[in-house]
Protein backbone atom coordinates (compact mmCIF):
# COMPACT_ATOMS: atom_id res chain seq x y z
CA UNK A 1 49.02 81.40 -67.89
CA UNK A 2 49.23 85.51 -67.96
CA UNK A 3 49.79 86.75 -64.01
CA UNK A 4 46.45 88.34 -62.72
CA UNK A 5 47.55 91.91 -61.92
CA UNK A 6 44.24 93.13 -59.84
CA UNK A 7 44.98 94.01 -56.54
CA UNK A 8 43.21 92.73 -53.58
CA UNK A 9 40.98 96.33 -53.23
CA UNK A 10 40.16 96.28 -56.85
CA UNK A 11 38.97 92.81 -57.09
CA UNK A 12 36.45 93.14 -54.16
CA UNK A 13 35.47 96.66 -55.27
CA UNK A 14 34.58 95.32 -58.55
CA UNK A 15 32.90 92.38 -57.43
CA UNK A 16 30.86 94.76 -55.03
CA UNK A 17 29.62 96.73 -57.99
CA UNK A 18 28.52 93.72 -60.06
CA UNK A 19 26.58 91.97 -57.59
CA UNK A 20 28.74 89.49 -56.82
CA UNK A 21 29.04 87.79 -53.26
CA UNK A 22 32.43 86.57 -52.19
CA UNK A 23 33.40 83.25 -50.24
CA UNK A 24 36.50 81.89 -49.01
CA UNK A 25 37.42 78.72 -47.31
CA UNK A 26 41.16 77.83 -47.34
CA UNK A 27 42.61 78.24 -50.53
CA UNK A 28 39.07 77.83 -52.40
CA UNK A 29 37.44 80.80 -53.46
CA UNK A 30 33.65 80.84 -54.42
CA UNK A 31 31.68 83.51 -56.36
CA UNK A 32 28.33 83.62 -57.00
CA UNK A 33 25.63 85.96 -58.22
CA UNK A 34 21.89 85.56 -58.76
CA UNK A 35 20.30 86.40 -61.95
CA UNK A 36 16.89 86.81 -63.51
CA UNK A 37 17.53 83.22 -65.84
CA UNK A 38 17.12 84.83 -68.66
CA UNK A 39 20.11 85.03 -71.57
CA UNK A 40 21.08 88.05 -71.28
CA UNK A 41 21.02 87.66 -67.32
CA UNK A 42 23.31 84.19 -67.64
CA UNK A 43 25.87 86.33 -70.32
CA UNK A 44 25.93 89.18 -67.34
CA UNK A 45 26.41 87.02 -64.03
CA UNK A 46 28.77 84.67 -66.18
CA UNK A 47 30.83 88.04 -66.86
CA UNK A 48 30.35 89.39 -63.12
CA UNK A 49 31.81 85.89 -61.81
CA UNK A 50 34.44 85.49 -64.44
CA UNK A 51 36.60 88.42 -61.60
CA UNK A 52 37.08 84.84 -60.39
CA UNK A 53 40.20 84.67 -63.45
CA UNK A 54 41.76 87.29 -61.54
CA UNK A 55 42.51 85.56 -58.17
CA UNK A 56 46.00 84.56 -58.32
CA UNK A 57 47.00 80.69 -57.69
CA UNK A 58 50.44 79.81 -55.88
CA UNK A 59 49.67 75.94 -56.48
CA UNK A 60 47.93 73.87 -58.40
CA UNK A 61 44.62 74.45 -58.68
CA UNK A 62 41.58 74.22 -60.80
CA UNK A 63 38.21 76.77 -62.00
CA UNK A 64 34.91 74.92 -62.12
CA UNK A 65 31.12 75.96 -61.73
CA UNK A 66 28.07 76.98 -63.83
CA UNK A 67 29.20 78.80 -66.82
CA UNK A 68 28.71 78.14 -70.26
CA UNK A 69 31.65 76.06 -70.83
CA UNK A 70 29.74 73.06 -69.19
CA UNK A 71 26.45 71.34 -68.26
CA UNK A 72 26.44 73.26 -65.43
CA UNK A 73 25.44 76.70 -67.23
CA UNK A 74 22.09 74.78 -67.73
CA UNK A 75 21.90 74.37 -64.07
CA UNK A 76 22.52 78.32 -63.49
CA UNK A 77 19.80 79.17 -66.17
CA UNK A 78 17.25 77.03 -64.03
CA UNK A 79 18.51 78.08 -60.55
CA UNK A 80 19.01 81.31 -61.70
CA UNK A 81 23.07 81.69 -60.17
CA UNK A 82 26.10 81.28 -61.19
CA UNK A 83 28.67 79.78 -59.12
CA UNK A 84 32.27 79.02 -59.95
CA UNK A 85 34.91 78.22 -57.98
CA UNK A 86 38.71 78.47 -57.94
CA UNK A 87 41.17 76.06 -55.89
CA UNK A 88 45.02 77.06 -55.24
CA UNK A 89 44.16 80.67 -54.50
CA UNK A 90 47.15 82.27 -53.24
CA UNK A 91 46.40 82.13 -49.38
CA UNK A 92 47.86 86.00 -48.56
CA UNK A 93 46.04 87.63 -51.60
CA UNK A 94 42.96 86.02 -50.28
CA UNK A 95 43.68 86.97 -46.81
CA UNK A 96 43.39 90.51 -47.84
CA UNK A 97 40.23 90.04 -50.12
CA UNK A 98 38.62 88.80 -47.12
CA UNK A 99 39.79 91.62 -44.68
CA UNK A 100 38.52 93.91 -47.35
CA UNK A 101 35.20 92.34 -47.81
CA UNK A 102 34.71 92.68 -44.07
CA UNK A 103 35.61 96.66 -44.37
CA UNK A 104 33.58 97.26 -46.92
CA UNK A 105 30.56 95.47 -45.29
CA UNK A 106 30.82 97.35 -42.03
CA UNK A 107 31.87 100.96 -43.44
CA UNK A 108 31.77 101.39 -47.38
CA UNK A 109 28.95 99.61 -49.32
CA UNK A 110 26.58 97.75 -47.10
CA UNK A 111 24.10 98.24 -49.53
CA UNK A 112 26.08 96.77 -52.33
CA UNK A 113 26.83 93.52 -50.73
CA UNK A 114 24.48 90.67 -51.88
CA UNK A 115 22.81 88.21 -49.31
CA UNK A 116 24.38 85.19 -48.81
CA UNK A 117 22.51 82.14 -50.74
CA UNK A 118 21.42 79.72 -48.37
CA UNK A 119 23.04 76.51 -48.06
């Protein structure tokens, strides 16, 4: 597997311009982003979410969610998001993604940042 080289402040900025909202928990990072359930929304938040390829794993790990790879992209087309999920994120990298996020909340894009979906 080819070494992600986006940096921390890329990776959120990008995400931040496509929508996409950002969780962490551990080693397990989640990204989501709602769309309109339409094709051409599915091919976009599918795209916006795939950032997720970028996050750097220092174990083993695994990438799962609602793209088109699976049964769960039909899920995303009726729910209208797209979730994946990455395990074995490398725990300083993510560290810094997350002390980013918070920055750029509070000072640099607040109207960027998605809601939250409810849980």
């Amino acid at each position: 597997m080819p070494r992600p080289t986006m940096t921390p402040d890329d990776f959120v900025r990008s995400a931040l311009q496509q929508g996409v909202t950002i969780e962490i928990r551990g080693t397990l990072l989640t990204m989501s982003r709602r769309f309109d359930g339409t094709a051409q929304g599915f091919v976009a938040a599918e795209t916006a979410v795939g950032l997720i390829y970028e996050a750097p794993q220092s174990r083993s790990g695994s990438t799962w969610g609602t793209d088109g790879g699976s049964i769960g992209g039909l899920s995303a087309v009726r729910s209208g998001c797209m979730v994946l999920h990455r395990s074995g994120v490398n725990r300083r990298w993510l560290a810094a993604v997350d002390r980013l996020q918070a920055t750029a909340a509070v000072d640099q894009l607040p109207e960027a940042i998605p809601p939250r979906p409810v849980t």
